[in-house]
C-alpha atoms as a PDB file:
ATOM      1  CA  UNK A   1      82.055 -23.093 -20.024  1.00  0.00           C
ATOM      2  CA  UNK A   2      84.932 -24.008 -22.371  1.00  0.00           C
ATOM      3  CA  UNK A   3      86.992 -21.047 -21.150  1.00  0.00           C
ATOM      4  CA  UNK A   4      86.468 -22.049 -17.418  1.00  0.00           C
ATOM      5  CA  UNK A   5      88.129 -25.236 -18.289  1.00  0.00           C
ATOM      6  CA  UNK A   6      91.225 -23.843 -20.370  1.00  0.00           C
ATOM      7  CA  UNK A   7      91.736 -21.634 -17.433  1.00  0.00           C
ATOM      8  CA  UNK A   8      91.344 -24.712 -14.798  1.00  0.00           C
ATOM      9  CA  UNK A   9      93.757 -26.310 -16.924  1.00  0.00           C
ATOM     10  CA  UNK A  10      96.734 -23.188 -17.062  1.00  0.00           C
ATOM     11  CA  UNK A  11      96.249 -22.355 -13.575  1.00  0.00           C
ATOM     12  CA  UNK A  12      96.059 -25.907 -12.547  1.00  0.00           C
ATOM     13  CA  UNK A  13      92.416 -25.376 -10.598  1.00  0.00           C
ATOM     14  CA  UNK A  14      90.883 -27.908 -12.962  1.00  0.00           C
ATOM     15  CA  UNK A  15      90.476 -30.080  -9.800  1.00  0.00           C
ATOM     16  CA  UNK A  16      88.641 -28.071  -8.165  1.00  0.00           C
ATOM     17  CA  UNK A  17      85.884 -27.473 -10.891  1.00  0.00           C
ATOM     18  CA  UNK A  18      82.004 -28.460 -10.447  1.00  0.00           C
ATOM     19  CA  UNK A  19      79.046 -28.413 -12.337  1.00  0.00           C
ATOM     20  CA  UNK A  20      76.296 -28.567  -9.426  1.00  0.00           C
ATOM     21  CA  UNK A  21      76.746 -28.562  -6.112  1.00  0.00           C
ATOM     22  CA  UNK A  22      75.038 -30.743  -3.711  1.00  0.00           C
ATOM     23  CA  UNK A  23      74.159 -30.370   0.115  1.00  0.00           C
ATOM     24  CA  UNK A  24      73.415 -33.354   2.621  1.00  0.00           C
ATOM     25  CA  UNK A  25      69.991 -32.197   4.099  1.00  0.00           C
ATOM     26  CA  UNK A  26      71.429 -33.404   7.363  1.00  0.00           C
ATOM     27  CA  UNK A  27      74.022 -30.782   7.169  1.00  0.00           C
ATOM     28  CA  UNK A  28      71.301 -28.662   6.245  1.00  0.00           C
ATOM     29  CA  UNK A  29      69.485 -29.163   9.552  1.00  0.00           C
ATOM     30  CA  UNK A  30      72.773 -29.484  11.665  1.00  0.00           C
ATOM     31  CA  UNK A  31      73.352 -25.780   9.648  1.00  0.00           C
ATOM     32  CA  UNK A  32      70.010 -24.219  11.343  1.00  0.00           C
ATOM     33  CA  UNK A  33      70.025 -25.947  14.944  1.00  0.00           C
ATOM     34  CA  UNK A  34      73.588 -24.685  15.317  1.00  0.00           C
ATOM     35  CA  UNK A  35      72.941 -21.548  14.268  1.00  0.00           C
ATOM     36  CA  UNK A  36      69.652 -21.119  16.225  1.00  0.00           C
ATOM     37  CA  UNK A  37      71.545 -22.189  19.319  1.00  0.00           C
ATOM     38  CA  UNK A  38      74.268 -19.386  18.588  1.00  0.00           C
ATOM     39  CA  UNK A  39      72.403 -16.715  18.441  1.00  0.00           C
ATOM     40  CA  UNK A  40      72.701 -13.640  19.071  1.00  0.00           C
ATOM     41  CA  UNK A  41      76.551 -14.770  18.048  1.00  0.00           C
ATOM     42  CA  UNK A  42      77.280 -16.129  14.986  1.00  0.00           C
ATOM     43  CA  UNK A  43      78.725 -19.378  14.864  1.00  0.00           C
ATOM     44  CA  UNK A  44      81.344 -20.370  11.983  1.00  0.00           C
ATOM     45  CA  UNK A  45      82.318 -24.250  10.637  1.00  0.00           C
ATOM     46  CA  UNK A  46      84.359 -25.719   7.490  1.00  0.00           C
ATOM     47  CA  UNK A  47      82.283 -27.476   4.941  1.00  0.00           C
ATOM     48  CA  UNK A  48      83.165 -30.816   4.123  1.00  0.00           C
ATOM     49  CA  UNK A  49      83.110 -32.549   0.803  1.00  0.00           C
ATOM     50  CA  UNK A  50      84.633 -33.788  -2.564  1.00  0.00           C
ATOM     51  CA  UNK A  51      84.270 -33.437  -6.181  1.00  0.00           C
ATOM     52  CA  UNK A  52      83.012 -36.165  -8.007  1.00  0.00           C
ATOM     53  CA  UNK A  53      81.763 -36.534 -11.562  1.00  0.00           C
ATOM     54  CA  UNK A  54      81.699 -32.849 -11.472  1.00  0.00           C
ATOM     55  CA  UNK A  55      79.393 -32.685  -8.601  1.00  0.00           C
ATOM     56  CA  UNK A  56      80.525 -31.173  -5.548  1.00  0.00           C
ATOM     57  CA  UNK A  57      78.858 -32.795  -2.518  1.00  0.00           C
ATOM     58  CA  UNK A  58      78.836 -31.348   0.869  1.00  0.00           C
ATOM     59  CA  UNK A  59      78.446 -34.132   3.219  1.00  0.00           C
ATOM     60  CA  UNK A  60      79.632 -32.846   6.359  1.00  0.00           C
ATOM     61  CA  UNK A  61      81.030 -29.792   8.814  1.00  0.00           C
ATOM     62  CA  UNK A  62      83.950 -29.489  10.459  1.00  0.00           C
ATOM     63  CA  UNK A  63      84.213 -27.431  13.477  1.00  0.00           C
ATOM     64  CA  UNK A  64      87.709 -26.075  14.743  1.00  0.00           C
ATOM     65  CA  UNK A  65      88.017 -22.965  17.660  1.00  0.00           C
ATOM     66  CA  UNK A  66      86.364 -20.113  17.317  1.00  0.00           C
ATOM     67  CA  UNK A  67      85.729 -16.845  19.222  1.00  0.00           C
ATOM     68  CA  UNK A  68      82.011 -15.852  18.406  1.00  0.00           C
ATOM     69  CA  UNK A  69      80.358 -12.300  19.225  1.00  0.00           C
ATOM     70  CA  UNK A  70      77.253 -10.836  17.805  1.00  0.00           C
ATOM     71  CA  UNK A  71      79.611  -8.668  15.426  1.00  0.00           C
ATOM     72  CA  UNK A  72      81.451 -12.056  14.058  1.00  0.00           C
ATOM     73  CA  UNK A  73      83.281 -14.571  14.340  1.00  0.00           C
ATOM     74  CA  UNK A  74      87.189 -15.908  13.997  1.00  0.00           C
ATOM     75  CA  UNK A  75      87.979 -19.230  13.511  1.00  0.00           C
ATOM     76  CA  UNK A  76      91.584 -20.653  14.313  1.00  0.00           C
ATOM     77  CA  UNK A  77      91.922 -22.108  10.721  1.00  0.00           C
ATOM     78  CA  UNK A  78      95.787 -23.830  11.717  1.00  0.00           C
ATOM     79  CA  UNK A  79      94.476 -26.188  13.817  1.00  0.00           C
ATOM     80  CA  UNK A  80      92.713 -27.641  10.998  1.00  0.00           C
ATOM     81  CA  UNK A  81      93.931 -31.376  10.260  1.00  0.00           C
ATOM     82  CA  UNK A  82      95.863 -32.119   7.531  1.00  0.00           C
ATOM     83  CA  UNK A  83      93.491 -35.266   6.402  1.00  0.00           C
ATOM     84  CA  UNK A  84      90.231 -33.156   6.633  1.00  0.00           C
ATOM     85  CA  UNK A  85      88.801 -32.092   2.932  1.00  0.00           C
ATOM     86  CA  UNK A  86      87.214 -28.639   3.836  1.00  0.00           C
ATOM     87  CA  UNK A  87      86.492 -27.296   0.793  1.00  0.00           C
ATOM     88  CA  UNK A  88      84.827 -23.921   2.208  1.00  0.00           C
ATOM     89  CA  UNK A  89      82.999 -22.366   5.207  1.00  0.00           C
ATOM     90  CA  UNK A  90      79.723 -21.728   6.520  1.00  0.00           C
ATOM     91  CA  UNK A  91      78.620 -19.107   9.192  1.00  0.00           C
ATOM     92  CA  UNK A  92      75.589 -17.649  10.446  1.00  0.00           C
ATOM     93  CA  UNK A  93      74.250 -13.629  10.837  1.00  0.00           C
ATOM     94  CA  UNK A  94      72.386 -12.313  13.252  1.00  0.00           C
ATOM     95  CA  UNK A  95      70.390 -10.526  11.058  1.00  0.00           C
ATOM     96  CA  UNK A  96      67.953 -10.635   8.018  1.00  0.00           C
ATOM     97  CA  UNK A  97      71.024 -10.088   5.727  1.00  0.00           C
ATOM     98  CA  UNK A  98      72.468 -13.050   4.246  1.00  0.00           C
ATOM     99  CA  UNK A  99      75.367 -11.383   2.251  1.00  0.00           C
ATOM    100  CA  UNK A 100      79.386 -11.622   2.559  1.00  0.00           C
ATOM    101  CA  UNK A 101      80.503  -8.698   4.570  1.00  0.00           C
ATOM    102  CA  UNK A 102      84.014  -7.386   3.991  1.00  0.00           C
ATOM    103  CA  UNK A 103      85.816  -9.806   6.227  1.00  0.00           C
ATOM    104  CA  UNK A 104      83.219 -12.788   4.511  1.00  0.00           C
ATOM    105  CA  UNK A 105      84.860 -11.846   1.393  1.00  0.00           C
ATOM    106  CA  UNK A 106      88.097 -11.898   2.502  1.00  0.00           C
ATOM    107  CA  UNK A 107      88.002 -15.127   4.011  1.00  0.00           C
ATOM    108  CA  UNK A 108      86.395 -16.728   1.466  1.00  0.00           C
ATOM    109  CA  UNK A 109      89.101 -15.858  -1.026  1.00  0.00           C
ATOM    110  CA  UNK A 110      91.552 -17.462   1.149  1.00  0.00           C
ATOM    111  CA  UNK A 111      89.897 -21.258   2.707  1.00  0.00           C
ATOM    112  CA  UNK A 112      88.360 -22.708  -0.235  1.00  0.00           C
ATOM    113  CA  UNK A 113      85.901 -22.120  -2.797  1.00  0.00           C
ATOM    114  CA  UNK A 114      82.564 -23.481  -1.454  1.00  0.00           C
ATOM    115  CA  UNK A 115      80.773 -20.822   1.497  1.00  0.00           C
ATOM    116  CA  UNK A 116      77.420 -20.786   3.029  1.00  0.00           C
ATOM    117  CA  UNK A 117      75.939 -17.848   5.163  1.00  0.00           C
ATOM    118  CA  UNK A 118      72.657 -18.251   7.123  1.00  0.00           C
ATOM    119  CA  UNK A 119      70.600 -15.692   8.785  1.00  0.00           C
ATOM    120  CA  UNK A 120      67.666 -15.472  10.646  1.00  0.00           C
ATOM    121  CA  UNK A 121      64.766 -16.602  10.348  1.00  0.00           C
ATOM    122  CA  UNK A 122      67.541 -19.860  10.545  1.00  0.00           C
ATOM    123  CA  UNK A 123      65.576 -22.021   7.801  1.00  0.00           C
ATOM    124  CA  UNK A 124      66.268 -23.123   4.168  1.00  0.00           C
ATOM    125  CA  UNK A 125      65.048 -20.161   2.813  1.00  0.00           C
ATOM    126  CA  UNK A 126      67.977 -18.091   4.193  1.00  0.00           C
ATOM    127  CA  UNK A 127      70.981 -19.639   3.366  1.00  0.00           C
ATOM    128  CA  UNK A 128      72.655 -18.060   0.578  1.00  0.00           C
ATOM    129  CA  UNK A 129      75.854 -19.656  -1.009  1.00  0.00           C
ATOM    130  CA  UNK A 130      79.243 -17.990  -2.749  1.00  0.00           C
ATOM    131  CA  UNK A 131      82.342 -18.912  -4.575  1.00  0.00           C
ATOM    132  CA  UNK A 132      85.068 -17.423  -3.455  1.00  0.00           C
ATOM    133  CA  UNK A 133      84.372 -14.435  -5.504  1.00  0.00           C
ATOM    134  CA  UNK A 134      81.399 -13.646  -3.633  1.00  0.00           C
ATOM    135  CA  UNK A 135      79.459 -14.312  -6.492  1.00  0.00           C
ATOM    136  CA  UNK A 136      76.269 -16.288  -5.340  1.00  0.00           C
ATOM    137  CA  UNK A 137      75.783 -20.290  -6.196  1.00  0.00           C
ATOM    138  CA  UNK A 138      72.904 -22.268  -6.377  1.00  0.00           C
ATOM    139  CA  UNK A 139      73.102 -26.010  -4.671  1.00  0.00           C
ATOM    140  CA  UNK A 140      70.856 -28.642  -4.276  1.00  0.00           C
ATOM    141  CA  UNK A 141      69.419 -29.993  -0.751  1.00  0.00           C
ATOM    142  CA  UNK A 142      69.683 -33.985  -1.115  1.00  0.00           C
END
């Protein structure tokens, strides 16, 4: 943990660094009626939230255009306001497989460092979260 902060510090990320990350249960539920709706497409949204006391706490989603097929989705990331604080993405599979796909990965190394992927059954049992490694995080539902 001590070297995750000296390198926050030198590459000037320290701002960005959590202990625990925390997850509205209304965005939870918002999460699996929009992406029940969606299907067969996937449907794609920012994740809204802040760091505090070395919690990050999802508390919202922003939703910007997007062109949606069962194969993906592509979300017009300029439009996004300058006052919003996305700090990540989720999106939705039409599948049993909850993992990053190339293009996942890709994206998530470039729009934040929070990102949620949900697939079917659509429930809290299959939504899987990553950094913006790919590397999976746990979270909290509050």
């Amino acid at each position: 943990m001590k070297l995750n902060k000296l390198l926050g510090k030198l590459l000037g990320t320290s701002k960005y660094q959590f202990e625990e990350v925390h997850v509205d249960s209304e965005v939870i539920d918002e999460i699996i009626n929009i992406a029940k709706e969606a299907y067969p497409n996937e449907f794609m949204a920012l994740l809204e939230g802040k760091i505090e006391e070395n919690i990050l706490r999802i508390a919202g989603l922003v939703f910007l255009p997007i062109e949606t097929s069962q194969e993906g989705a592509v979300m017009q990331v300029f439009m996004q306001p300058l006052t919003t604080s996305s700090i990540g993405s989720v999106h939705s599979h039409p599948g049993p497989d909850a993992s990053p796909s190339d293009a996942d990965l890709e994206f998530f190394s470039k729009r934040g460092f929070f990102h949620m992927i949900i697939a079917e059954p659509y429930d809290r049992e299959s939504i899987r979260a990553y950094d913006s490694f790919g590397n999976l995080v746990d979270y909290r539902i509050i």
